[in-house]
N, C-alpha and C. Protein backbone atom coordinates (compact mmCIF):
# COMPACT_ATOMS: atom_id res chain seq x y z
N UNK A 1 -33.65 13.28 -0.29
CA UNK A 1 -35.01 13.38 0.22
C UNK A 1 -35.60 14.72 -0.22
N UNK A 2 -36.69 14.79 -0.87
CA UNK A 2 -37.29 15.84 -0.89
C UNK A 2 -37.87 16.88 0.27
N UNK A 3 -37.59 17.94 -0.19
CA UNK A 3 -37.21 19.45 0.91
C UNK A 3 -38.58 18.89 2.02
N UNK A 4 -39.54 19.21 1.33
CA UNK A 4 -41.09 19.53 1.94
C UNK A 4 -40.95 18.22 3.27
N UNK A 5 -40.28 16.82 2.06
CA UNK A 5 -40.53 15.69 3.24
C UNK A 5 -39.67 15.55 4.48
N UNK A 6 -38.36 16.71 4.13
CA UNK A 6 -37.57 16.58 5.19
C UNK A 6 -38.16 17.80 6.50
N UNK A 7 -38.95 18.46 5.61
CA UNK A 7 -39.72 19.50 6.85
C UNK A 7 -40.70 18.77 7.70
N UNK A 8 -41.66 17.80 6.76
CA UNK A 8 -42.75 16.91 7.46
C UNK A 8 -41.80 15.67 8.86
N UNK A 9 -40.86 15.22 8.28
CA UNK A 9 -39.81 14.22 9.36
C UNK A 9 -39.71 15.34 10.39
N UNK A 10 -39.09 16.24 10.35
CA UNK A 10 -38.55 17.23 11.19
C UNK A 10 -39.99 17.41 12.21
N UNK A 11 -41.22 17.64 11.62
CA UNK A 11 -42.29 17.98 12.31
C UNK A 11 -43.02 16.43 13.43
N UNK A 12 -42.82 15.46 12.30
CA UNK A 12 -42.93 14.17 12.96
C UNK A 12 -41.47 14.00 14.59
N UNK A 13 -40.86 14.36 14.16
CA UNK A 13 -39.81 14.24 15.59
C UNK A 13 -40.02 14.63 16.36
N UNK A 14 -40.15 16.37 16.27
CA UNK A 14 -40.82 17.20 17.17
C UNK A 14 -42.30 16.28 18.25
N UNK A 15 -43.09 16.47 17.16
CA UNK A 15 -44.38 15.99 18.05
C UNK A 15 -44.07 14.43 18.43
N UNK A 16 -43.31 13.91 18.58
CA UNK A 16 -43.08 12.40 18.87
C UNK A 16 -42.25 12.38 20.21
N UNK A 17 -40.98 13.05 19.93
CA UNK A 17 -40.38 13.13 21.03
C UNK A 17 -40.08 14.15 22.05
N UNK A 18 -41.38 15.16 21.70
CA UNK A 18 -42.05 16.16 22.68
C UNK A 18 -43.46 15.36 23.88
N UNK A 19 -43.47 14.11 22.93
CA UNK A 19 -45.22 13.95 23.62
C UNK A 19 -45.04 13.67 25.42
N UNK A 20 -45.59 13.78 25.68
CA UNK A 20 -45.86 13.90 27.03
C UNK A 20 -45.14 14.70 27.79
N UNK A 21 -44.53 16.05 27.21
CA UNK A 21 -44.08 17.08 27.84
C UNK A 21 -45.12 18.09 27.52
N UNK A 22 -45.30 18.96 28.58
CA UNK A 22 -46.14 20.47 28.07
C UNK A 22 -45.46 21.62 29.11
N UNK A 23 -45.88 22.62 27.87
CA UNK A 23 -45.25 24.09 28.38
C UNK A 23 -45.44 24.53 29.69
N UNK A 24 -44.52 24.97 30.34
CA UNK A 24 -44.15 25.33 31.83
C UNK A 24 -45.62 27.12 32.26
N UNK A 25 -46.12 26.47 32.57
CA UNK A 25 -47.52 27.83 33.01
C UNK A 25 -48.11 27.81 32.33
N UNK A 26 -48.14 26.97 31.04
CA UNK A 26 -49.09 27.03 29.64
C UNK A 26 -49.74 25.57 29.60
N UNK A 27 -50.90 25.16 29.44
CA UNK A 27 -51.95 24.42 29.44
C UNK A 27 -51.61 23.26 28.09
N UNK A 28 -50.76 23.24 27.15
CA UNK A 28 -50.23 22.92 26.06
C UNK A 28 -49.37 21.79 26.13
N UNK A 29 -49.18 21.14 25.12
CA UNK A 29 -48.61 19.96 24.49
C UNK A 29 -46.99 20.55 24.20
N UNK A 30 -45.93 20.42 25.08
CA UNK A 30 -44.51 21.05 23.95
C UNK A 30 -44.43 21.16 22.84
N UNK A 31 -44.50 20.18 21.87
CA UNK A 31 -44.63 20.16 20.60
C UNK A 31 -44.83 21.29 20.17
N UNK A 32 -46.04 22.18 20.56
CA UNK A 32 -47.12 23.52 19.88
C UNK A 32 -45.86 24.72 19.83
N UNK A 33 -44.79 24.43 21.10
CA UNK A 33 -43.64 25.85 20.55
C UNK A 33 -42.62 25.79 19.73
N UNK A 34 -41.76 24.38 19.23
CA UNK A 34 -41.61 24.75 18.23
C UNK A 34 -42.21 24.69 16.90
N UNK A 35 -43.67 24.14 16.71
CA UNK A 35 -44.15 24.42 15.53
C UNK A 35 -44.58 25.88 15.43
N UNK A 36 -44.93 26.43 16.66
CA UNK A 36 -45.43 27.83 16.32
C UNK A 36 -43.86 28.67 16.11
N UNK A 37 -42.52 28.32 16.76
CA UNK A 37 -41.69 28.87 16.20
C UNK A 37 -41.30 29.27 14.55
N UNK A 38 -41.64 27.57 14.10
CA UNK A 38 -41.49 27.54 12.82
C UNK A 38 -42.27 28.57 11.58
N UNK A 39 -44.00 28.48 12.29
CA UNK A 39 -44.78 29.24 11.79
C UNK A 39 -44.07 31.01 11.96
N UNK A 40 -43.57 31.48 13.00
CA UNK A 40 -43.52 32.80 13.16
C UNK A 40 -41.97 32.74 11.73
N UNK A 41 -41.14 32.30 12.00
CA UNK A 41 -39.92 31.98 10.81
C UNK A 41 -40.65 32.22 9.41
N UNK A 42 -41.94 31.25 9.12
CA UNK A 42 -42.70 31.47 8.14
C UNK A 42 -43.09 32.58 7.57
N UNK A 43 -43.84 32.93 8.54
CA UNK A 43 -44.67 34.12 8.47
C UNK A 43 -43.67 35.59 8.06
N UNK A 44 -42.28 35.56 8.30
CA UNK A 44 -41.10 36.13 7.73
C UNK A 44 -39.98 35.84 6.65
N UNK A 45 -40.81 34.95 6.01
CA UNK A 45 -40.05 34.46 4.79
C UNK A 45 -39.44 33.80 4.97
N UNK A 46 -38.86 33.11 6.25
CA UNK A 46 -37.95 31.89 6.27
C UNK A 46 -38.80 30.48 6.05
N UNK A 47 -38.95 30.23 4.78
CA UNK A 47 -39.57 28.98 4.51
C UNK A 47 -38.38 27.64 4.42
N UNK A 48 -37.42 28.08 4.06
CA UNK A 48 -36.21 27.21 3.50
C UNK A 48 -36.29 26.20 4.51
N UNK A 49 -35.77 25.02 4.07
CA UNK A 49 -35.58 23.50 4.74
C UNK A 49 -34.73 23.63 5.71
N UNK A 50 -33.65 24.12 5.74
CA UNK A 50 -32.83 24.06 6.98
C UNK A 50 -33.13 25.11 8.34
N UNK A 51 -33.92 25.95 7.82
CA UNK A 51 -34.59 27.33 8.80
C UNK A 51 -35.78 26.30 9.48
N UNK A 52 -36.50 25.98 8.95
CA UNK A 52 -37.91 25.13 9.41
C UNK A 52 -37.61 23.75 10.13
N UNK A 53 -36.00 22.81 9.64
CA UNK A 53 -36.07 22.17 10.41
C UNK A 53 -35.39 22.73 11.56
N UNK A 54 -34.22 23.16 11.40
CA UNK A 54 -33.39 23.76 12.92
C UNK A 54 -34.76 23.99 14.00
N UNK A 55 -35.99 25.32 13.42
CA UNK A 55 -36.95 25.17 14.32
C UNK A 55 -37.65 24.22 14.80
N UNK A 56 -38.23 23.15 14.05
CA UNK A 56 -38.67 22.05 14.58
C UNK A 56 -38.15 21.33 15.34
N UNK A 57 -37.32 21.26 15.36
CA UNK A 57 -36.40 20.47 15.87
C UNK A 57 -35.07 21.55 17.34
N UNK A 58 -35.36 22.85 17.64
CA UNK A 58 -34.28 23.71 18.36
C UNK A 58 -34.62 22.79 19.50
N UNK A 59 -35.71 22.02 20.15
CA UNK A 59 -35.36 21.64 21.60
C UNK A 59 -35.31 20.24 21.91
N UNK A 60 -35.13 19.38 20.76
CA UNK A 60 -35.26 17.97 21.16
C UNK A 60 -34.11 17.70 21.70
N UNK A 61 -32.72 18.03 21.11
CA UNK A 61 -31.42 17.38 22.09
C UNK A 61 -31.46 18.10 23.35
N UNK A 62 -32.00 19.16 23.61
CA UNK A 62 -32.17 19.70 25.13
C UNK A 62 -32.80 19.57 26.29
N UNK A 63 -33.73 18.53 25.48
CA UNK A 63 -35.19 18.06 26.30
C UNK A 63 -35.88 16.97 26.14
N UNK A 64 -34.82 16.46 25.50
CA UNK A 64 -35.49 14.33 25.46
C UNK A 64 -34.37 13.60 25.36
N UNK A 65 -34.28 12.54 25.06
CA UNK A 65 -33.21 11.84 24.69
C UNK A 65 -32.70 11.91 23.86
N UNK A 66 -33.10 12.57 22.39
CA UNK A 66 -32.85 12.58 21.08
C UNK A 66 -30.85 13.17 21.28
N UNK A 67 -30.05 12.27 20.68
CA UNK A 67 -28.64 12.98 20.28
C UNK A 67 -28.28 14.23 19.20
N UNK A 68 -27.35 14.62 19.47
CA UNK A 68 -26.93 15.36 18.32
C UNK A 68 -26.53 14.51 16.69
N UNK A 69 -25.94 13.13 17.11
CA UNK A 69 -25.55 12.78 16.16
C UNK A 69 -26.81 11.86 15.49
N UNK A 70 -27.90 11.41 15.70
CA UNK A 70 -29.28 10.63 15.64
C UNK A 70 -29.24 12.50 14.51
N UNK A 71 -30.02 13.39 14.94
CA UNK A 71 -30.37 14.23 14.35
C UNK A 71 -29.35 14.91 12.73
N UNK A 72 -28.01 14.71 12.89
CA UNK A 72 -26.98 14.42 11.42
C UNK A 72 -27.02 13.49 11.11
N UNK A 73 -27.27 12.40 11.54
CA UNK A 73 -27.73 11.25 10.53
C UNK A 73 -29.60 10.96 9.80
N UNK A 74 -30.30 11.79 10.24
CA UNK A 74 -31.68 12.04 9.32
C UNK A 74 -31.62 13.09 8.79
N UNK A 75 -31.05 14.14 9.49
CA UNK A 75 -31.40 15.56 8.81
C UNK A 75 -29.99 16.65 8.46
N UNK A 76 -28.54 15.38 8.42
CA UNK A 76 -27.59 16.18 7.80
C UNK A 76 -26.72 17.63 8.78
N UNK A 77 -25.75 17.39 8.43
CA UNK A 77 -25.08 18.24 9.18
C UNK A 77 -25.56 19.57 9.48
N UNK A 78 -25.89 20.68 8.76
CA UNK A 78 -25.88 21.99 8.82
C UNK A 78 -27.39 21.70 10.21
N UNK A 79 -28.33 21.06 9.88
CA UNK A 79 -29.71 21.18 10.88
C UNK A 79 -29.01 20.71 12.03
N UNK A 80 -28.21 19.49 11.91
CA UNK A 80 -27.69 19.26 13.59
C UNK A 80 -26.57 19.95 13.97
N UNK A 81 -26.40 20.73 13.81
CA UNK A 81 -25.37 21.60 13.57
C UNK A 81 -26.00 23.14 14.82
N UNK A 82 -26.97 23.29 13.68
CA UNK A 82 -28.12 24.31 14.62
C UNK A 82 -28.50 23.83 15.67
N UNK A 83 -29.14 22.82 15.78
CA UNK A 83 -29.99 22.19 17.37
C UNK A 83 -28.73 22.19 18.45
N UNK A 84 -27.88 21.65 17.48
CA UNK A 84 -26.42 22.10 18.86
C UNK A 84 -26.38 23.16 19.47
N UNK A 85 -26.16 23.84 18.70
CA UNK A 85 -25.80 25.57 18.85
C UNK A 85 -27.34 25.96 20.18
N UNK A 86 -28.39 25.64 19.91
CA UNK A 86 -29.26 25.92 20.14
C UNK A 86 -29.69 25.33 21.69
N UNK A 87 -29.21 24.21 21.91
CA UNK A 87 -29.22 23.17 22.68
C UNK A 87 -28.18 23.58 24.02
N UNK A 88 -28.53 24.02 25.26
CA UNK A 88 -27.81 24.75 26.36
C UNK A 88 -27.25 23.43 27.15
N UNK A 89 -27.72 22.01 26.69
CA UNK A 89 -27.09 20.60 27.70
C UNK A 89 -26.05 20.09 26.52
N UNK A 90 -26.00 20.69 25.25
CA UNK A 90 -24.52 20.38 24.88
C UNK A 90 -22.98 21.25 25.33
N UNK A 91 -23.18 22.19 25.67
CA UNK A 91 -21.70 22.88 26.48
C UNK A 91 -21.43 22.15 27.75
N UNK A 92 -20.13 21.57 27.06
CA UNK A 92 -19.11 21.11 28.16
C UNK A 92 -18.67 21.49 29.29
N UNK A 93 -18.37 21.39 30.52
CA UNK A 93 -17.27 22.31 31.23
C UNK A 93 -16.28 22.40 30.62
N UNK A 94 -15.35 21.46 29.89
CA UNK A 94 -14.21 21.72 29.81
C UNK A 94 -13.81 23.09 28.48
N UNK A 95 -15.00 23.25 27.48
CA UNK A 95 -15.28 24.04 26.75
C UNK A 95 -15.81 25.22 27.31
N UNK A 96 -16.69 25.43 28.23
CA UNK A 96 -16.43 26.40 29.18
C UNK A 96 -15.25 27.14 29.68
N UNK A 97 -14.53 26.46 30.20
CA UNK A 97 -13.21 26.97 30.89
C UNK A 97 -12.03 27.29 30.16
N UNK A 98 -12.26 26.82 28.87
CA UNK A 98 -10.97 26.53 27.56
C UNK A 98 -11.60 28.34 27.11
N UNK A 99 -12.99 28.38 26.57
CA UNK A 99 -13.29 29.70 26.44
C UNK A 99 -13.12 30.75 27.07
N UNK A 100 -13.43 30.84 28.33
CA UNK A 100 -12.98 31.79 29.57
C UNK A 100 -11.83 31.98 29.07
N UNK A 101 -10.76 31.04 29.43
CA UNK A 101 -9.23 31.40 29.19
C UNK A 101 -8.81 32.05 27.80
N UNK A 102 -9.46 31.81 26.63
CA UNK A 102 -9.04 32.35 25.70
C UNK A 102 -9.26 33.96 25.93
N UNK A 103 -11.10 34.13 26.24
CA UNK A 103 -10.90 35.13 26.24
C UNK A 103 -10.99 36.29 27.41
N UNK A 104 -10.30 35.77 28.37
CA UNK A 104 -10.11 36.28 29.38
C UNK A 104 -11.13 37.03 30.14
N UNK A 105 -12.10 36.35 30.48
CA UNK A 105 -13.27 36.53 30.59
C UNK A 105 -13.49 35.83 32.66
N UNK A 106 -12.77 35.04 32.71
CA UNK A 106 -13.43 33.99 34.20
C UNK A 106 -13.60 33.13 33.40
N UNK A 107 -14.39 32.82 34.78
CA UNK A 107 -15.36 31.25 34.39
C UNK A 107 -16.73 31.81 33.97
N UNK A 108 -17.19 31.24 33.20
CA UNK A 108 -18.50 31.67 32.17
C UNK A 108 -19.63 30.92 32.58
N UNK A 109 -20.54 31.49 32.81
CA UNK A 109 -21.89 30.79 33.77
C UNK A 109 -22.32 30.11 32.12
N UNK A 110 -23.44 28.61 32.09
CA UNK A 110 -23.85 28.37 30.84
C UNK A 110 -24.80 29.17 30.49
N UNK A 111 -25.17 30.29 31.07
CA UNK A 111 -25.95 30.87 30.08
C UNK A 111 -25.03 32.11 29.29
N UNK A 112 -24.26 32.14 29.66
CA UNK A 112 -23.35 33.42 29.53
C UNK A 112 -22.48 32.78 28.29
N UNK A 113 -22.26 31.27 27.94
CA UNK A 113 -21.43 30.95 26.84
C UNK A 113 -22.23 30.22 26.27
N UNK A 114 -23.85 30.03 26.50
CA UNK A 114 -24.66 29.86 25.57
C UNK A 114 -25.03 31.02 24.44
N UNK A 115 -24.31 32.03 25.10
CA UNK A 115 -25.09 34.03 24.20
C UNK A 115 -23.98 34.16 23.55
N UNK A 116 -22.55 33.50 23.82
CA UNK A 116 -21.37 33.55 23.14
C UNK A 116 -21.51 32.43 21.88
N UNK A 117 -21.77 31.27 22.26
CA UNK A 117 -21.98 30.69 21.01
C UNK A 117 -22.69 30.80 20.17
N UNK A 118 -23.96 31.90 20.68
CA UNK A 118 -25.18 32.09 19.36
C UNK A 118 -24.89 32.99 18.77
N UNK A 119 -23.79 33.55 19.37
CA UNK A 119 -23.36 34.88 18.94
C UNK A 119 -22.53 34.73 17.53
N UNK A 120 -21.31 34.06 17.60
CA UNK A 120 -20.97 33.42 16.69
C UNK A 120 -21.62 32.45 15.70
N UNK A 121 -22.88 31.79 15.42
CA UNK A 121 -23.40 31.24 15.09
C UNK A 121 -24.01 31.63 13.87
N UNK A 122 -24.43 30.69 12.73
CA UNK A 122 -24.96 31.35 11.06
C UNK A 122 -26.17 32.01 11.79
N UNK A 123 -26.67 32.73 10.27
CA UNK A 123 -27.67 34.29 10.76
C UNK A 123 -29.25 33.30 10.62
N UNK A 124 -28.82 32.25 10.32
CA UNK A 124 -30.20 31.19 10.27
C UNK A 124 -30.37 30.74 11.67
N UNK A 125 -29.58 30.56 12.01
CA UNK A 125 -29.69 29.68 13.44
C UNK A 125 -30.16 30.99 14.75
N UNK A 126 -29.38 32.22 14.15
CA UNK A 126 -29.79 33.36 15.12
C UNK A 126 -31.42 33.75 14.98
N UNK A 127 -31.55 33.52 14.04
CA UNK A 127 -32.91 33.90 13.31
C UNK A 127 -34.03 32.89 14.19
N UNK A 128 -33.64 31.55 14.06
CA UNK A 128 -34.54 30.67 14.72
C UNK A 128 -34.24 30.73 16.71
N UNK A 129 -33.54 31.16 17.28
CA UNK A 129 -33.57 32.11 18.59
C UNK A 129 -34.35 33.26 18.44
N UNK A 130 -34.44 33.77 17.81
CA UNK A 130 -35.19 35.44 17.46
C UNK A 130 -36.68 34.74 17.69
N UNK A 131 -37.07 34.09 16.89
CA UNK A 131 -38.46 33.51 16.97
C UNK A 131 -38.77 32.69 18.01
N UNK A 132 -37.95 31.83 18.41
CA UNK A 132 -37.83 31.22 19.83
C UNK A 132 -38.42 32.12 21.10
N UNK A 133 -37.85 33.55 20.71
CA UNK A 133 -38.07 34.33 22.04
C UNK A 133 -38.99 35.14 21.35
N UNK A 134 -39.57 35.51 20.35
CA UNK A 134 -41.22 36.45 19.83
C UNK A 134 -41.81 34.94 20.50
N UNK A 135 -42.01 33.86 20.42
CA UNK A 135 -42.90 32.72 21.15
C UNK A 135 -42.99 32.86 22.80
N UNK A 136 -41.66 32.54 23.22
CA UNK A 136 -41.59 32.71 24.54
C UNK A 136 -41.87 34.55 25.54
N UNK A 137 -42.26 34.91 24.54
CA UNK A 137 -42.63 36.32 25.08
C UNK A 137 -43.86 36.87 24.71
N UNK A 138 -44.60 35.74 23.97
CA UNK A 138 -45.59 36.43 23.89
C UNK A 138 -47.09 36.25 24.70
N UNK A 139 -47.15 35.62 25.87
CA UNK A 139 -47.90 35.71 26.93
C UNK A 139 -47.16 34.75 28.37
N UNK A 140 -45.89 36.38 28.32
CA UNK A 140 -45.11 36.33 29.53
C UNK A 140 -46.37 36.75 30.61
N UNK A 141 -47.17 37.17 30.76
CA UNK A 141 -48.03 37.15 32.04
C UNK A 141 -48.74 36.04 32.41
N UNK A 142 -48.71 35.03 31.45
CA UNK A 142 -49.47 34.15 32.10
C UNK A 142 -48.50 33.13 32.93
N UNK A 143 -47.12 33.13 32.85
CA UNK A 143 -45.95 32.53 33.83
C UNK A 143 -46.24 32.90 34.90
N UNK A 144 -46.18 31.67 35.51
CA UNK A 144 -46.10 32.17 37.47
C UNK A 144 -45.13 32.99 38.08
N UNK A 145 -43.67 32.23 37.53
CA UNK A 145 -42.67 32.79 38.48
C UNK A 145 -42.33 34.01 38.20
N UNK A 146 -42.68 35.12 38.78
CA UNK A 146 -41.52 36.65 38.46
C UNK A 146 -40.38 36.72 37.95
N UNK A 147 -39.87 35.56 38.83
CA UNK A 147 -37.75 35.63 38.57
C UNK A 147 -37.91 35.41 37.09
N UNK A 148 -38.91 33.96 36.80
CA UNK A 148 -38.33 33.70 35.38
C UNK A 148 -38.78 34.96 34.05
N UNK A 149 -40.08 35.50 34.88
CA UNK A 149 -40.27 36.44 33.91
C UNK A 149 -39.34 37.48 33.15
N UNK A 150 -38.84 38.40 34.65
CA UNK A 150 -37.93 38.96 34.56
C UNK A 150 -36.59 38.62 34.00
N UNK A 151 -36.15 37.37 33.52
CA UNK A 151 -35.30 37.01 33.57
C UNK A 151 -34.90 36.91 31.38
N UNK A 152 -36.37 36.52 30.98
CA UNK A 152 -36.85 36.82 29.49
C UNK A 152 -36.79 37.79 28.98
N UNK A 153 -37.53 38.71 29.99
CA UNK A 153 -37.25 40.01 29.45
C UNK A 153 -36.11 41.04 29.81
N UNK A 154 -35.08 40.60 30.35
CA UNK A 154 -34.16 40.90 30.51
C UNK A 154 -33.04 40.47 29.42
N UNK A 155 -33.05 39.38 29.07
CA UNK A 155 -31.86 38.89 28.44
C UNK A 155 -32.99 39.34 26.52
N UNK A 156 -33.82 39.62 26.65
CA UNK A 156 -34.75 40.07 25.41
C UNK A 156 -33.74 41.56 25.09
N UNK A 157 -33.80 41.99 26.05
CA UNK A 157 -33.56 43.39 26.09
C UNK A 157 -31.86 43.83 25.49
N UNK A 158 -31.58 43.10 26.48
CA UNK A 158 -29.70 43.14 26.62
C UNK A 158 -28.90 42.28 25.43
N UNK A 159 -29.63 41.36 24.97
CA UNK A 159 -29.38 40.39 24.20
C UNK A 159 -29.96 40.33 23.12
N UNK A 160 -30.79 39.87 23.14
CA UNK A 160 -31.99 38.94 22.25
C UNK A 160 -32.50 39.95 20.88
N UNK A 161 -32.65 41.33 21.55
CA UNK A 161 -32.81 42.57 20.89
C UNK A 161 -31.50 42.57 19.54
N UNK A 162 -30.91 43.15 20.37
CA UNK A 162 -29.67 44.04 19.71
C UNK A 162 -29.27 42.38 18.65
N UNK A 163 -29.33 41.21 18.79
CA UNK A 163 -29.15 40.48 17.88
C UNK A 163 -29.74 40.18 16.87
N UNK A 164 -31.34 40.51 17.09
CA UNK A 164 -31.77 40.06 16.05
C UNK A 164 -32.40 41.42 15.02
N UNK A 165 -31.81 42.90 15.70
CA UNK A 165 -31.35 43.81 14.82
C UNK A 165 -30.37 43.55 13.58
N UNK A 166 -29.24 42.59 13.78
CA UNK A 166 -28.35 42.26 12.79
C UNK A 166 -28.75 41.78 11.62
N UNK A 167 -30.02 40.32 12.16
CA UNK A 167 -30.08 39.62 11.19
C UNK A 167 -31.32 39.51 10.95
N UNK A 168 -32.70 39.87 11.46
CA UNK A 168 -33.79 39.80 11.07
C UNK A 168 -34.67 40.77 11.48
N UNK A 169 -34.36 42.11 11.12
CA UNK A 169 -34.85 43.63 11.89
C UNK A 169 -36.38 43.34 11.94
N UNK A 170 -36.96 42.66 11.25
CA UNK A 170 -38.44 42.99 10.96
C UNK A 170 -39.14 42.50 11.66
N UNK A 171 -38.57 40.94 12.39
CA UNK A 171 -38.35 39.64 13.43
C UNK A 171 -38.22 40.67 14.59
N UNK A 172 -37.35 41.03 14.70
CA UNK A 172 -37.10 41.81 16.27
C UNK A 172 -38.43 42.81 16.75
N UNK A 173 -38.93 43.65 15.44
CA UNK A 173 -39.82 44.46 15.89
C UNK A 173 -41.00 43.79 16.90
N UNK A 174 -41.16 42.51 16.38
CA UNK A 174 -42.54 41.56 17.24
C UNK A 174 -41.88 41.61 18.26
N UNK A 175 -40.90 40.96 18.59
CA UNK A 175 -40.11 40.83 20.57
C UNK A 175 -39.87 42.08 20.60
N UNK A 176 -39.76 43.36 20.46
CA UNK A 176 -39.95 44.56 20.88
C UNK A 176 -41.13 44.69 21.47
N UNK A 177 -42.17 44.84 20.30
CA UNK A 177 -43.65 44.50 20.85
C UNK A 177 -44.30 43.94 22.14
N UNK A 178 -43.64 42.98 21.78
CA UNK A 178 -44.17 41.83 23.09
C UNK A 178 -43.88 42.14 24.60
N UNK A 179 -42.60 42.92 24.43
CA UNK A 179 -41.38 43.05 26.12
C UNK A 179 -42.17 44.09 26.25
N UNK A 180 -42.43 45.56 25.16
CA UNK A 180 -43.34 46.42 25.21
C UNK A 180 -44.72 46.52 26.00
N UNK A 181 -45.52 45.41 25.19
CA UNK A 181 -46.80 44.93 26.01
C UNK A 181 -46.55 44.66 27.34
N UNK A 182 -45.95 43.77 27.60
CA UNK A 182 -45.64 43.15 29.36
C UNK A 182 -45.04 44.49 29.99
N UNK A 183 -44.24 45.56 29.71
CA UNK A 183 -44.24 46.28 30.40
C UNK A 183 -45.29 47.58 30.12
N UNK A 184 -46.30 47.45 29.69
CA UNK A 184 -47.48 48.10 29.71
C UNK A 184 -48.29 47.51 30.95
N UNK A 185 -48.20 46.03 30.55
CA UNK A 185 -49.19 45.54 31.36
C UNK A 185 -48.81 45.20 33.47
N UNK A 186 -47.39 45.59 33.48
CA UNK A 186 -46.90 45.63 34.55
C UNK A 186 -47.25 47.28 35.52
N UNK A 187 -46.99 48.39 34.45
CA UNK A 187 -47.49 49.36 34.82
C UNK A 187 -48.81 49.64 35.48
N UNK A 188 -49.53 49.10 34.17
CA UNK A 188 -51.15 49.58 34.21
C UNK A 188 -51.69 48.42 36.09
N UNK A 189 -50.78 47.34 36.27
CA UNK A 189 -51.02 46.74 37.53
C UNK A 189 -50.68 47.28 38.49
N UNK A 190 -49.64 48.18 38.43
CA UNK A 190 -48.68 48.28 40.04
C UNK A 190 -49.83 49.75 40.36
């Protein structure tokens, strides 16, 4: 299949099996975050087919019915490969607890061996999290809940940062920016 048409499928999935979901405090269609993910990837030189679909495609096995294996059978291992990685309702318990034990860690909350697996994960797939969170941070004030606010820009900070220093420094400077702004704009309120 030609590259471009496997980006256009990828974009057709997205808006198909996003429709009738919209963003949580945001007035919007789901669909609009990961295409604007894709665009921010863009806008940093990640044009390549497997960068653009992983984005198009980072929340459908997490948030519709769509499978992991439906998504390697249109768009090939390495893209479903990513949406896995990416995807926080594919970790098992029993992969949970097998990890803990290896590395002597406890029991591992899923968000705590969701940051372990991205951690380990290709610098493409980290890359499309990096942009995931310049999206999801960039009008953190208009979210209702505090907790969840705090909770973005927390794991931005501790996490999200220092990773995408590794693999896409230029990417990170925008979610610097952004956590920056919100705590401007928290100040200039209190």
């Amino acid at each position: 299949m030609i590259s471009s048409n496997l980006i256009e499928l990828a974009r057709e999935y997205c808006v198909h099996f996003h429709e009738g979901q919209w963003r949580k405090g945001r007035n919007q269609p789901y669909s609009t975050h990961p295409i604007e993910v894709a665009g921010i990837l863009s806008r940093y030189g990640y044009t390549d087919v497997i960068t653009q679909c992983i984005a198009l495609l980072h929340d459908v096995v997490e948030d519709t019915e769509v499978i992991t294996g439906e998504i390697k059978d249109r768009f090939g291992y390495e893209i479903a490969n990513g949406v896995f990685v990416l995807s926080k309702n594919t970790i098992r318990e029993g992969t949970r607890q097998s990890l803990a034990r290896c590395l002597d860690l406890g029991i591992l909350t899923e968000d705590q061996l969701y940051k372990v697996r991205l951690s380990f994960a290709r610098d493409t797939v980290k890359r499309v999290k990096i942009a995931d969170m310049i999206h999801n941070t960039q009008d953190l004030a208009s979210l209702k809940k505090p907790e969840s606010i705090e909770r973005k820009v927390h794991d931005a900070e501790i996490f999200y940062i220092p990773l995408g220093r590794e693999v896409a420094p230029l990417m990170v400077k925008e979610l610097e920016t952004n956590i920056g702004n919100y705590h401007k704009l928290t100040e200039q309120q209190a």
